[in-house]
PDB file of N, CA and C in Angstrom:
ATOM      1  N   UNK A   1      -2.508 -61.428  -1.925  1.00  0.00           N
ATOM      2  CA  UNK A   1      -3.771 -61.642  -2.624  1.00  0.00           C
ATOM      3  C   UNK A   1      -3.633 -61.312  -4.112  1.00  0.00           C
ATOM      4  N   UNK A   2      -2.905 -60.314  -4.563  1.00  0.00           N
ATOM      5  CA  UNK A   2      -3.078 -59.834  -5.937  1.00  0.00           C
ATOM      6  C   UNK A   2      -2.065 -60.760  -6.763  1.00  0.00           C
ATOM      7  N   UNK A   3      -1.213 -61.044  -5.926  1.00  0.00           N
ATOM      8  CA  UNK A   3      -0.263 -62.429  -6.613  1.00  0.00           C
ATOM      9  C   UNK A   3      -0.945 -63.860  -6.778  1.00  0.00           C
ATOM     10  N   UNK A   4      -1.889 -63.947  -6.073  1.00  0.00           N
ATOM     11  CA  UNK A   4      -2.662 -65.099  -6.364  1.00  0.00           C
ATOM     12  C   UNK A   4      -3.721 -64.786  -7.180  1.00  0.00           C
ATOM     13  N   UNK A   5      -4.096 -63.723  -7.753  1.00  0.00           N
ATOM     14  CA  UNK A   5      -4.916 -63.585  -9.157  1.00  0.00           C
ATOM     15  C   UNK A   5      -3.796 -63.351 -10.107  1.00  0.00           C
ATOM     16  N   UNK A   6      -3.240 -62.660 -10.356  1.00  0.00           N
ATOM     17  CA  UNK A   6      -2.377 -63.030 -11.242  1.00  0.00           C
ATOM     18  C   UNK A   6      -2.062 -63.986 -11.428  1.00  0.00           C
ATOM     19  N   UNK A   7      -1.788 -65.309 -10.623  1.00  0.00           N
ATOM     20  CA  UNK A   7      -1.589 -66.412 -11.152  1.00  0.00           C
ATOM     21  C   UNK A   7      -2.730 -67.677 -11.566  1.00  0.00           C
ATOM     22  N   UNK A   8      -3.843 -67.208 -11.090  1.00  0.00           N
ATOM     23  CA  UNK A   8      -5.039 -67.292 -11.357  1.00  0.00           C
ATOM     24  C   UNK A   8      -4.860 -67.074 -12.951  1.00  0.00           C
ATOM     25  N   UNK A   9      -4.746 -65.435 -12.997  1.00  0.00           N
ATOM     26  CA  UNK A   9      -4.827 -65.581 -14.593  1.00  0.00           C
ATOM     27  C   UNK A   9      -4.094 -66.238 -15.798  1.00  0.00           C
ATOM     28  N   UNK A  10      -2.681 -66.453 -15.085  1.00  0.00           N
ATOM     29  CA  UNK A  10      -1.650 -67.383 -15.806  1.00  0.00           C
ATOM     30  C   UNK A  10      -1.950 -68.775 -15.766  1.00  0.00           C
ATOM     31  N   UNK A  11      -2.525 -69.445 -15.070  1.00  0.00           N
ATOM     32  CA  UNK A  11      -3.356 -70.306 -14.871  1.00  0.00           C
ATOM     33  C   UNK A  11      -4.370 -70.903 -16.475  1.00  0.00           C
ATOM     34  N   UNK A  12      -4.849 -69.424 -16.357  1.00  0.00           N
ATOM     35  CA  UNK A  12      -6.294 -69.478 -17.567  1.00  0.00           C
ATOM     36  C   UNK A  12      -5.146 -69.603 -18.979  1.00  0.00           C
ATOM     37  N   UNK A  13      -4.494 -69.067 -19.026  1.00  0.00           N
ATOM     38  CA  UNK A  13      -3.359 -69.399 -20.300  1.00  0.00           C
ATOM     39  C   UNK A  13      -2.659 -70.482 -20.210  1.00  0.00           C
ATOM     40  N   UNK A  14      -1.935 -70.755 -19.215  1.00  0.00           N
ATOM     41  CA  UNK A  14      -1.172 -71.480 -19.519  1.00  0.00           C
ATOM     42  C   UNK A  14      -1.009 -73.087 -18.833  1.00  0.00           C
ATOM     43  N   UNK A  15      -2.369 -73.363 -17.922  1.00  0.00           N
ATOM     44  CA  UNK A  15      -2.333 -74.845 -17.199  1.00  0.00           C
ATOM     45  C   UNK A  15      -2.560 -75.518 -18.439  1.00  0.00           C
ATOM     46  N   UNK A  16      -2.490 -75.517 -19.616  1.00  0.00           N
ATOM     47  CA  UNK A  16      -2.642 -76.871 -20.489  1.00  0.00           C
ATOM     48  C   UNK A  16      -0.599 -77.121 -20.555  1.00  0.00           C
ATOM     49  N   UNK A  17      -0.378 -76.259 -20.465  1.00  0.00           N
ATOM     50  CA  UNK A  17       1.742 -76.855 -20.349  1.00  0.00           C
ATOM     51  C   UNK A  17       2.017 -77.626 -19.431  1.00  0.00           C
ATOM     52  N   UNK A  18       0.960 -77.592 -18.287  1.00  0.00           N
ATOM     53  CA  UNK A  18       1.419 -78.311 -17.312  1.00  0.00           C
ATOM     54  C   UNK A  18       0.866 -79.343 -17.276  1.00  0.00           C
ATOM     55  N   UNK A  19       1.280 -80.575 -16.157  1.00  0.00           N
ATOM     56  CA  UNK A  19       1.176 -81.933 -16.413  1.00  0.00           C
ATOM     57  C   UNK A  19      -0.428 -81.958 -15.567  1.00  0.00           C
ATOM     58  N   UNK A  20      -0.935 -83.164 -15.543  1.00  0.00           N
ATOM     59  CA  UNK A  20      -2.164 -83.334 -15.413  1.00  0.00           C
ATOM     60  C   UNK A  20      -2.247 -83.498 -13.572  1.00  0.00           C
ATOM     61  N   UNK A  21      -1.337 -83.807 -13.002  1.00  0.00           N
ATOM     62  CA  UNK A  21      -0.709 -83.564 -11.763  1.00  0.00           C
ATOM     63  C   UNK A  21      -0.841 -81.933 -11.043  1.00  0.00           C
ATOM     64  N   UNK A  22       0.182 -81.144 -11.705  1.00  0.00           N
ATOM     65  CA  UNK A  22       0.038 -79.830 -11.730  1.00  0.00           C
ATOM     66  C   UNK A  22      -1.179 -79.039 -11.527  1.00  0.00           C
ATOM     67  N   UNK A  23      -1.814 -79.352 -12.552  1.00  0.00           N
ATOM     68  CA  UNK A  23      -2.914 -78.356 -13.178  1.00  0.00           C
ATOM     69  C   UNK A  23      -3.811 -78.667 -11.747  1.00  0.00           C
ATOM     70  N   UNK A  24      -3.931 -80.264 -11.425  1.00  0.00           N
ATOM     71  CA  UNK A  24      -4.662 -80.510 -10.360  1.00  0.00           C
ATOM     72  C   UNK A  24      -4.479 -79.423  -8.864  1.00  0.00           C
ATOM     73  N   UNK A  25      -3.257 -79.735  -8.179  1.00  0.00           N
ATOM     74  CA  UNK A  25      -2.689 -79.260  -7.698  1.00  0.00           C
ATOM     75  C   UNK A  25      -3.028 -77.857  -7.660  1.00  0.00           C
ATOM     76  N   UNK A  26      -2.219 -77.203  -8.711  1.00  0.00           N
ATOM     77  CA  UNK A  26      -2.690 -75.802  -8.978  1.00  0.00           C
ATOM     78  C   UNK A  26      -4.168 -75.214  -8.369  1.00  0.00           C
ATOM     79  N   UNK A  27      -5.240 -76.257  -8.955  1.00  0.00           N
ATOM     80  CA  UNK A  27      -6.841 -76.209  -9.142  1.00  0.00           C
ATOM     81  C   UNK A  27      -6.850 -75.925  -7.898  1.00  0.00           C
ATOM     82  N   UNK A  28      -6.701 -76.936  -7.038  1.00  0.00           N
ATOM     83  CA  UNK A  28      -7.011 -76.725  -5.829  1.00  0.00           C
ATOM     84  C   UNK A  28      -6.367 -75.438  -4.918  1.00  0.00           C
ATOM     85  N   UNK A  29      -4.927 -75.266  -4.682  1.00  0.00           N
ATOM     86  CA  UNK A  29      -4.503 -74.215  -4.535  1.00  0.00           C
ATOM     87  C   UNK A  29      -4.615 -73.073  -4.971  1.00  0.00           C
ATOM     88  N   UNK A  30      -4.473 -73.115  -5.849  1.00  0.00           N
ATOM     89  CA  UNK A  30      -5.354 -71.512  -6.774  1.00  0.00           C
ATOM     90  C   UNK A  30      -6.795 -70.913  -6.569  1.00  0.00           C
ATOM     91  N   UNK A  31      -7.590 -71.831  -7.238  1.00  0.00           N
ATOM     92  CA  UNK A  31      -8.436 -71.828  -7.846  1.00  0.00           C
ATOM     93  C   UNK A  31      -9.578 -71.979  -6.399  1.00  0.00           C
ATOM     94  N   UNK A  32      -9.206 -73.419  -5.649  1.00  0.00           N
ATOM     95  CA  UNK A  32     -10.329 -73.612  -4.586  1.00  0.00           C
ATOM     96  C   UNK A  32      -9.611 -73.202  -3.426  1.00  0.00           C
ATOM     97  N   UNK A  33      -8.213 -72.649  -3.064  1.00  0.00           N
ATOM     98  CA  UNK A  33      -7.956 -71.748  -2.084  1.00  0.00           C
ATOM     99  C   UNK A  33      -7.571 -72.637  -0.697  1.00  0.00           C
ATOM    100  N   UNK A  34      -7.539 -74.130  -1.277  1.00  0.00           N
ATOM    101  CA  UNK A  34      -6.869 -74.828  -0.180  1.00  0.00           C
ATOM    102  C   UNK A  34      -6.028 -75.258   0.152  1.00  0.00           C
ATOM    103  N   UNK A  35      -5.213 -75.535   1.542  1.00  0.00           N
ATOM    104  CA  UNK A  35      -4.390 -75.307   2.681  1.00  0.00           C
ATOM    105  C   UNK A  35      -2.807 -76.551   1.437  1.00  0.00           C
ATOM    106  N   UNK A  36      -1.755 -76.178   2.124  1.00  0.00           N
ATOM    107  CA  UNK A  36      -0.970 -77.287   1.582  1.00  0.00           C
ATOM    108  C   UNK A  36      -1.518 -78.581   1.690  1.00  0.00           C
ATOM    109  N   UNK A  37      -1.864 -78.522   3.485  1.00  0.00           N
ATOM    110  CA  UNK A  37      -2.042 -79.577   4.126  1.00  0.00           C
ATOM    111  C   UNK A  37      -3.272 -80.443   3.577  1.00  0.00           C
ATOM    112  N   UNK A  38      -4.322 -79.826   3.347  1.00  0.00           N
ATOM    113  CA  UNK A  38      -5.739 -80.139   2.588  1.00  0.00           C
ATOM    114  C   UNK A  38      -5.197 -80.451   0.912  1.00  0.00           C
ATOM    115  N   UNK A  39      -4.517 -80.413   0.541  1.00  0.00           N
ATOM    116  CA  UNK A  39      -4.005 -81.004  -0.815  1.00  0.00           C
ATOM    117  C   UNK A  39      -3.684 -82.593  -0.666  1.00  0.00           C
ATOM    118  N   UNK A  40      -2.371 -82.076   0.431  1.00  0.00           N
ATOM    119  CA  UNK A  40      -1.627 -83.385   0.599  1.00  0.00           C
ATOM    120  C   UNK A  40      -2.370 -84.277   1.113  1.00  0.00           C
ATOM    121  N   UNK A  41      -3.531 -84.626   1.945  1.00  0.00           N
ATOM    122  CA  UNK A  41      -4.396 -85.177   2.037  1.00  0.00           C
ATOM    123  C   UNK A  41      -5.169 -85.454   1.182  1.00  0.00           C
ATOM    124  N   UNK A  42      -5.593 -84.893   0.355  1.00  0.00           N
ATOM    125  CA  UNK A  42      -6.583 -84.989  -0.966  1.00  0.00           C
ATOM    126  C   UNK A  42      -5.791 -86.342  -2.187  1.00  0.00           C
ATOM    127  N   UNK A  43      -4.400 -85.520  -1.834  1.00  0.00           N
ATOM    128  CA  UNK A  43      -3.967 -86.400  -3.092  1.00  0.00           C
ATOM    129  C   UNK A  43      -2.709 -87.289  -2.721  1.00  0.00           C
ATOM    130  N   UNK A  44      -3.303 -88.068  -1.504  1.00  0.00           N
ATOM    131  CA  UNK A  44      -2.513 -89.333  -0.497  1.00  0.00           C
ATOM    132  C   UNK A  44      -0.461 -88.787  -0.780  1.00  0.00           C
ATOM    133  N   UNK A  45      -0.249 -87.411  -0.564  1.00  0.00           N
ATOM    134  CA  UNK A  45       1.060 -86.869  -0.530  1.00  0.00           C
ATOM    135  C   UNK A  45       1.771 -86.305   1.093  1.00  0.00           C
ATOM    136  N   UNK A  46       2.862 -85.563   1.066  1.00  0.00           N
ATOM    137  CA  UNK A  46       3.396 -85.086   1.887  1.00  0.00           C
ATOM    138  C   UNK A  46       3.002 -83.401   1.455  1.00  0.00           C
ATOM    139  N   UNK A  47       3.151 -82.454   2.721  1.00  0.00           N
ATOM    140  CA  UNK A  47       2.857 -81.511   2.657  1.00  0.00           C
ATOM    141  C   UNK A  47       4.066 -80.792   1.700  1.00  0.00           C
ATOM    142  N   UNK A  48       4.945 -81.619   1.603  1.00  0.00           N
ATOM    143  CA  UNK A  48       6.184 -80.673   1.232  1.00  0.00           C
ATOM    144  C   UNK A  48       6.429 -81.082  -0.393  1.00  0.00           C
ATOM    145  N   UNK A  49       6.026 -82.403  -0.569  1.00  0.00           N
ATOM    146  CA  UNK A  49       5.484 -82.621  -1.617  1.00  0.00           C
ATOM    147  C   UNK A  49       4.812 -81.363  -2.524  1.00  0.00           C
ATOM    148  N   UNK A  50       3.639 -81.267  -1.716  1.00  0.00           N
ATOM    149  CA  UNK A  50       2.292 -80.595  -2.375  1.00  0.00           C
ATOM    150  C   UNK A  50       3.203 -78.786  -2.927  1.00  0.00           C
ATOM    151  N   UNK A  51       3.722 -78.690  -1.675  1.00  0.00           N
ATOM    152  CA  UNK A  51       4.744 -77.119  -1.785  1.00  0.00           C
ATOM    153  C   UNK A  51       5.604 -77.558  -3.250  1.00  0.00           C
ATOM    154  N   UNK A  52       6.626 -78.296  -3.208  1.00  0.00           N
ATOM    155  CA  UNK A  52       7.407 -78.291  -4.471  1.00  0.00           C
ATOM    156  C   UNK A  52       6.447 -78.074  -5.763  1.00  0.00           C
ATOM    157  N   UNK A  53       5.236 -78.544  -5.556  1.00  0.00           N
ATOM    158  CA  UNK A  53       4.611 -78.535  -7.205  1.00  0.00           C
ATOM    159  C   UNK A  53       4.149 -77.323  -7.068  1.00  0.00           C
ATOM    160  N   UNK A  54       3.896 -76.712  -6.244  1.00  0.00           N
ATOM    161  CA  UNK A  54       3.189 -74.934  -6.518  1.00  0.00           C
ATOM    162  C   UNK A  54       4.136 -73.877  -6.719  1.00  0.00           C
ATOM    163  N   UNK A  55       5.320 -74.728  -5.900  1.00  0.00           N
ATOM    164  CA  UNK A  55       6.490 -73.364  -6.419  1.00  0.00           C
ATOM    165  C   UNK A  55       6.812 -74.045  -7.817  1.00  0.00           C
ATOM    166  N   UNK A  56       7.301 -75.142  -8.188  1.00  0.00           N
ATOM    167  CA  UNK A  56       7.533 -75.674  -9.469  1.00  0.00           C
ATOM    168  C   UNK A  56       6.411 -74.493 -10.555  1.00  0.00           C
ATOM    169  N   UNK A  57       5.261 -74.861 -10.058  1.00  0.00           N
ATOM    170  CA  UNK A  57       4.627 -74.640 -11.392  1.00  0.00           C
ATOM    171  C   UNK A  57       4.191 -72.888 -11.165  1.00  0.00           C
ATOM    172  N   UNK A  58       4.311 -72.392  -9.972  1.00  0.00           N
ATOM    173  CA  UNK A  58       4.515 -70.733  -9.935  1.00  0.00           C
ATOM    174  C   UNK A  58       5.753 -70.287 -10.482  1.00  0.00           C
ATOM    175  N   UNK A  59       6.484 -71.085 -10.709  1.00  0.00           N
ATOM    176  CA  UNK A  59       7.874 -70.759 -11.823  1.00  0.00           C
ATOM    177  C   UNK A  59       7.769 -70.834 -12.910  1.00  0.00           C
ATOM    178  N   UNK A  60       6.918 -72.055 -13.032  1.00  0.00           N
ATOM    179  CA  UNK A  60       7.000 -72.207 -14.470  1.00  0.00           C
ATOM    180  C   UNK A  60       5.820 -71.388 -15.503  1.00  0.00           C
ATOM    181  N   UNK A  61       4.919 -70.867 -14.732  1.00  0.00           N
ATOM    182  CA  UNK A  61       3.857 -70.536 -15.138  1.00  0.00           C
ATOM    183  C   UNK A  61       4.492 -68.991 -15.485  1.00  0.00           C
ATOM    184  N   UNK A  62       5.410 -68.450 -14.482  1.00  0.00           N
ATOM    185  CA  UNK A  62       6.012 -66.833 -14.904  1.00  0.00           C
ATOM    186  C   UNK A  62       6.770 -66.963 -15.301  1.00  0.00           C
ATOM    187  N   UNK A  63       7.341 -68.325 -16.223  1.00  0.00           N
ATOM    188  CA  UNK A  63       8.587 -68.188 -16.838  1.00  0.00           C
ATOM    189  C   UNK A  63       8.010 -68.429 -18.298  1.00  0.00           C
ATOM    190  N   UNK A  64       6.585 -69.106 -18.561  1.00  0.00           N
ATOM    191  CA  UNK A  64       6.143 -68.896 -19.995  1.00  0.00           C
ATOM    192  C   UNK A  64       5.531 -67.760 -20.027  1.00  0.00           C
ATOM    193  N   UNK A  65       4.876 -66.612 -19.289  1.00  0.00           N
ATOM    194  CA  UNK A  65       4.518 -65.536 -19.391  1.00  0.00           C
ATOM    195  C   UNK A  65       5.487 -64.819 -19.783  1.00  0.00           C
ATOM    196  N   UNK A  66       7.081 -64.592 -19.518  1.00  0.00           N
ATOM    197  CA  UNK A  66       8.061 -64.024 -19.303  1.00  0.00           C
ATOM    198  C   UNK A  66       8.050 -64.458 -20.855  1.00  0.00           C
ATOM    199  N   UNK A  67       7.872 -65.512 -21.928  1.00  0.00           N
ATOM    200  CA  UNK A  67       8.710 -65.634 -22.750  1.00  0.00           C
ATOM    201  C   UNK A  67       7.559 -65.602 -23.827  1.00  0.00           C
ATOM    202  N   UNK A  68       6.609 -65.797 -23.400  1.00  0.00           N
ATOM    203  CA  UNK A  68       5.186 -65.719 -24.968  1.00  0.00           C
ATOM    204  C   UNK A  68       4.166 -64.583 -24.384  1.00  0.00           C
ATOM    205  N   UNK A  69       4.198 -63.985 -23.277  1.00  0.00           N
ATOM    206  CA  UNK A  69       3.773 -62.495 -22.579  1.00  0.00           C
ATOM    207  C   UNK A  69       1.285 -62.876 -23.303  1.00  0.00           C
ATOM    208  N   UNK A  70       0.911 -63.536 -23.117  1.00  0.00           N
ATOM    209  CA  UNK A  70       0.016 -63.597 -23.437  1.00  0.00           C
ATOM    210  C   UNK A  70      -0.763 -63.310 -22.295  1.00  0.00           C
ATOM    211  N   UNK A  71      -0.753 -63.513 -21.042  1.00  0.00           N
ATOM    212  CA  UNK A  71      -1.267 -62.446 -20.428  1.00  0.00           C
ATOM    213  C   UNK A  71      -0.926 -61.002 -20.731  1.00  0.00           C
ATOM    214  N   UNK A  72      -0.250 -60.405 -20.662  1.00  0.00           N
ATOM    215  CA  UNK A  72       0.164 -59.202 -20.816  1.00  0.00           C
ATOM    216  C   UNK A  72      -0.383 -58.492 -22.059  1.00  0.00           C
ATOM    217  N   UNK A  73      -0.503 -59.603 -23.598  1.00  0.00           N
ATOM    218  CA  UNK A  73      -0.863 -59.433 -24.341  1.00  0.00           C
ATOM    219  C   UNK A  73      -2.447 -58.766 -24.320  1.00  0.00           C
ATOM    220  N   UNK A  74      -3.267 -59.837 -23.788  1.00  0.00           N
ATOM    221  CA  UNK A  74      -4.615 -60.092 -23.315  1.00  0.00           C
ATOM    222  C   UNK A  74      -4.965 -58.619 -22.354  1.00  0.00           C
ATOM    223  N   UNK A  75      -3.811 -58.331 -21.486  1.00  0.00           N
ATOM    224  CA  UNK A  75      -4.212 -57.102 -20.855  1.00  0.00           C
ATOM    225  C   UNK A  75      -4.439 -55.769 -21.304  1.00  0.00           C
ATOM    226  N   UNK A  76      -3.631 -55.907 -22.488  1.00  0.00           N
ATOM    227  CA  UNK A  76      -3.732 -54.425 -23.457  1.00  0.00           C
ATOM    228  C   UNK A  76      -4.899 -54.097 -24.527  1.00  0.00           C
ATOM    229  N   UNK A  77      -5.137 -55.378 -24.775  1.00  0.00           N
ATOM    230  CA  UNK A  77      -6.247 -56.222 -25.935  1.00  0.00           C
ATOM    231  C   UNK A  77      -7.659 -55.166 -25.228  1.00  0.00           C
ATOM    232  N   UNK A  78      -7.608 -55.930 -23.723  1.00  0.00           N
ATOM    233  CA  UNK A  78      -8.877 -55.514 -23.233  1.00  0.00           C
ATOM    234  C   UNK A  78      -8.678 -54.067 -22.735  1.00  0.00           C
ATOM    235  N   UNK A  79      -7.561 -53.422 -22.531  1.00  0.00           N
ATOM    236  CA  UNK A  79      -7.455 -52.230 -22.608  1.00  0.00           C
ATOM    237  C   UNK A  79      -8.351 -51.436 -23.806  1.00  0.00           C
ATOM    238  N   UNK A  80      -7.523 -51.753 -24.606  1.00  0.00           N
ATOM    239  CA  UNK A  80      -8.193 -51.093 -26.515  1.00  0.00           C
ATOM    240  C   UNK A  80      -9.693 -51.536 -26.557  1.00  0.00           C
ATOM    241  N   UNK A  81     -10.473 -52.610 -25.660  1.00  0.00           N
ATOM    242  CA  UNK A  81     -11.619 -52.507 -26.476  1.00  0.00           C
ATOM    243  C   UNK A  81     -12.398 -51.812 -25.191  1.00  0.00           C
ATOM    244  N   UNK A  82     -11.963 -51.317 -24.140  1.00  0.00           N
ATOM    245  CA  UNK A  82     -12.402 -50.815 -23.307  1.00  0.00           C
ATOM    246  C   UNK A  82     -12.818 -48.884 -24.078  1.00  0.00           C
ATOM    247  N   UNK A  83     -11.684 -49.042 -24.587  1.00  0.00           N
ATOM    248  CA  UNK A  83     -11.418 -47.806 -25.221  1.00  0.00           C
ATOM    249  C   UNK A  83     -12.488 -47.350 -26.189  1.00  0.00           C
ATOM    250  N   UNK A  84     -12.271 -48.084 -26.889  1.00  0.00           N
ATOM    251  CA  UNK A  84     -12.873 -48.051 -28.307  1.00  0.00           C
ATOM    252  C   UNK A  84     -14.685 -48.535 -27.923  1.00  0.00           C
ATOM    253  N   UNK A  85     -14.897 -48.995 -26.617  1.00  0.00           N
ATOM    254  CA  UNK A  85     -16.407 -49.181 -26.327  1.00  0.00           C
ATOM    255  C   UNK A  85     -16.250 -47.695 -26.027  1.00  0.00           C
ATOM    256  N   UNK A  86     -15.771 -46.957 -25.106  1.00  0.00           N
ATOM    257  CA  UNK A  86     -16.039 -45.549 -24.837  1.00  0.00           C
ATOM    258  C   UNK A  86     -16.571 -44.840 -26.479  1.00  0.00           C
ATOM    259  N   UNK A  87     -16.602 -44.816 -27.727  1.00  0.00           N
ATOM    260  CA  UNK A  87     -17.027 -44.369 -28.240  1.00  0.00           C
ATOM    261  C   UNK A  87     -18.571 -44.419 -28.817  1.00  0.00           C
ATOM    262  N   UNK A  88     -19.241 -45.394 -28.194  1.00  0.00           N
ATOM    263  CA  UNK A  88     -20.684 -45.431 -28.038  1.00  0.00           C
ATOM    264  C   UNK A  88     -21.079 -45.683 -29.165  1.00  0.00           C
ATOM    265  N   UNK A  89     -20.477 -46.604 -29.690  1.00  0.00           N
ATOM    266  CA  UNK A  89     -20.742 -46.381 -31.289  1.00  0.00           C
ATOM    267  C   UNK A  89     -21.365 -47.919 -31.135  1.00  0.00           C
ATOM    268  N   UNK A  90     -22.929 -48.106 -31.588  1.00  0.00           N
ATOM    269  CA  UNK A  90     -23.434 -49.476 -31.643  1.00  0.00           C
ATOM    270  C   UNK A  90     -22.823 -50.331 -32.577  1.00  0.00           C
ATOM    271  N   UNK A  91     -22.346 -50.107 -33.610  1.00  0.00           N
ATOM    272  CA  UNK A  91     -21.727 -51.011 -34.525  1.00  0.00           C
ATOM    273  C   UNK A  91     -20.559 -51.456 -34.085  1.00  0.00           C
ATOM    274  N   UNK A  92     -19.819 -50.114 -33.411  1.00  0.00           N
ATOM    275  CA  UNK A  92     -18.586 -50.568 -33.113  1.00  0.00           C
ATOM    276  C   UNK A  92     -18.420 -51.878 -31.829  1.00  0.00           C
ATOM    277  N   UNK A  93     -19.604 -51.281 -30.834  1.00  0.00           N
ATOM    278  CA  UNK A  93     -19.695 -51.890 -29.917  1.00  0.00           C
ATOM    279  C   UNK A  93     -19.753 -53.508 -30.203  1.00  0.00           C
ATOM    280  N   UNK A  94     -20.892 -53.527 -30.857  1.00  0.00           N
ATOM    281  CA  UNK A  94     -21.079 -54.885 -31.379  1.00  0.00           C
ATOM    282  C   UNK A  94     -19.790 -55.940 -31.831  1.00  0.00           C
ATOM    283  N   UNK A  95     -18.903 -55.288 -33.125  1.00  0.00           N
ATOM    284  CA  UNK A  95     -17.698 -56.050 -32.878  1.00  0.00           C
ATOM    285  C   UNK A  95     -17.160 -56.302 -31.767  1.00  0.00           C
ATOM    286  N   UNK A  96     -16.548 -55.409 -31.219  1.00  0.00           N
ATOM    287  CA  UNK A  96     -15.621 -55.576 -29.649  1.00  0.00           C
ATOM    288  C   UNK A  96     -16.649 -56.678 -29.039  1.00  0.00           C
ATOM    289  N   UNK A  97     -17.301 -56.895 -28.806  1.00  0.00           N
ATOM    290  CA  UNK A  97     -18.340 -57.831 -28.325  1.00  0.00           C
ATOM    291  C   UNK A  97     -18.389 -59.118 -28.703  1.00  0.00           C
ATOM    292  N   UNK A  98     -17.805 -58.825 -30.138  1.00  0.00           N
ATOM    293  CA  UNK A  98     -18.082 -60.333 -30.765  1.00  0.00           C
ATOM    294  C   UNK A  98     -16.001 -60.539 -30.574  1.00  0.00           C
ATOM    295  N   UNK A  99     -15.292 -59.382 -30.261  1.00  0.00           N
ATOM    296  CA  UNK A  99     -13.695 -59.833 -30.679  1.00  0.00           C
ATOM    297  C   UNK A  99     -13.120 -60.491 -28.818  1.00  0.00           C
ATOM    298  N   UNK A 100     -14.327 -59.888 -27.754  1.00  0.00           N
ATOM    299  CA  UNK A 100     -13.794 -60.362 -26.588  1.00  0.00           C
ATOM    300  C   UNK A 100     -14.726 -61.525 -26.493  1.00  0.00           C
ATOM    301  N   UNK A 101     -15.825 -62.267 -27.238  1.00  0.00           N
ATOM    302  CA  UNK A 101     -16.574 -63.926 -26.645  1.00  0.00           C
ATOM    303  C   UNK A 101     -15.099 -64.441 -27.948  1.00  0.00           C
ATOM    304  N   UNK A 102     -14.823 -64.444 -28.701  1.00  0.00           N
ATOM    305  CA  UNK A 102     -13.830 -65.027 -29.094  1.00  0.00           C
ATOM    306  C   UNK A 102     -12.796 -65.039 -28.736  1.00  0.00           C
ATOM    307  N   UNK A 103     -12.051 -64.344 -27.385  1.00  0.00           N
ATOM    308  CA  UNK A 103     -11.105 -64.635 -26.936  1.00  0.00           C
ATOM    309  C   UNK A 103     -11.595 -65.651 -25.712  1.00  0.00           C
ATOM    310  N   UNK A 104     -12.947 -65.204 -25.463  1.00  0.00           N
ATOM    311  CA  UNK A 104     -13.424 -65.647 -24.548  1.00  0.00           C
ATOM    312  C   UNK A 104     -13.585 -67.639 -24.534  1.00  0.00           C
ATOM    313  N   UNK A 105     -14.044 -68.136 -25.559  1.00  0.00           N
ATOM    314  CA  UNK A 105     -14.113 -69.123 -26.098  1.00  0.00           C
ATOM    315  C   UNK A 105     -13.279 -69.654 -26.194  1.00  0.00           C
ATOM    316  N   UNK A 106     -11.958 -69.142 -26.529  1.00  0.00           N
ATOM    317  CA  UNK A 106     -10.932 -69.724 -27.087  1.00  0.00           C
ATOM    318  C   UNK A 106     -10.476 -70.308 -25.900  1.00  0.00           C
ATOM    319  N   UNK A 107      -9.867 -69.496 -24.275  1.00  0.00           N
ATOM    320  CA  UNK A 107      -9.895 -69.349 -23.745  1.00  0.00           C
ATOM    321  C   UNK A 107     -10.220 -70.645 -22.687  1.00  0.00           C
ATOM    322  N   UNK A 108     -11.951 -70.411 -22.665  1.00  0.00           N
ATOM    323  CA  UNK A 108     -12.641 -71.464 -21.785  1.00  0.00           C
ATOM    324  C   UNK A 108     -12.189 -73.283 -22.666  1.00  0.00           C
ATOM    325  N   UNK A 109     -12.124 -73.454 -23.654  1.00  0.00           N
ATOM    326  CA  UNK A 109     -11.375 -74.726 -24.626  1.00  0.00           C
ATOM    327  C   UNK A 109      -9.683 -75.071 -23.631  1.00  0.00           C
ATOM    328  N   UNK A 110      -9.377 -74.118 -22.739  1.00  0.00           N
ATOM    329  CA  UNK A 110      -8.033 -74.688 -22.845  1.00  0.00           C
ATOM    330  C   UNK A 110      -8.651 -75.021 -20.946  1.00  0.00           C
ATOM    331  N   UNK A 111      -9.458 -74.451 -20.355  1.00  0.00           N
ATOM    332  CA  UNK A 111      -9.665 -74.226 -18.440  1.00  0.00           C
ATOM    333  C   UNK A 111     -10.062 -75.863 -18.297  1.00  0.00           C
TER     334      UNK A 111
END
């Protein structure tokens, strides 16, 4: 389960690298949680088919994390403003607010 949010979240970064095939694929497997078999049906394929593109693109998806780390990046990001909200400070708050809908935005432009 926790490997399939994680790739969930690699997903949110990085399905625009992948082909328009993929991302589909992915969508459904990831995202809507269905069967090989319910793919390969969906998208007139073989079940083994549908498998090569999820391991394909579960490789490829931890092999651009591995090399531009923007999840990882993103994880520390929201670390620090987690932090820095602990100081109760309304002004401060307010930025962090306005620095996570701008990652946020940026973000939803690529899903």
């Amino acid at each position: 389960m926790e490997n399939k949010i994680y790739l969930n979240s690699l997903l949110d970064f990085y399905s625009p690298l992948l082909t328009e095939k993929q991302q589909k694929i992915c969508h459904y497997y990831y995202r809507e949680d269905l069967s090989l078999q319910e793919i390969a049906e969906l998208e007139k394929t073989s079940r083994s088919a549908v498998y090569d593109t999820v391991k394909r693109c579960r490789n490829d998806l931890e092999s651009y994390e591995e090399k531009l780390h923007m999840y990882r990046s993103y994880q520390k990001r929201s670390a620090l403003y987690q932090k820095i909200r602990s100081y109760n400070d309304q002004k401060i708050n307010t930025l962090v607010d306005a620095c996570i809908d701008s990652e946020i935005d940026e973000g939803e432009k690529n899903i």
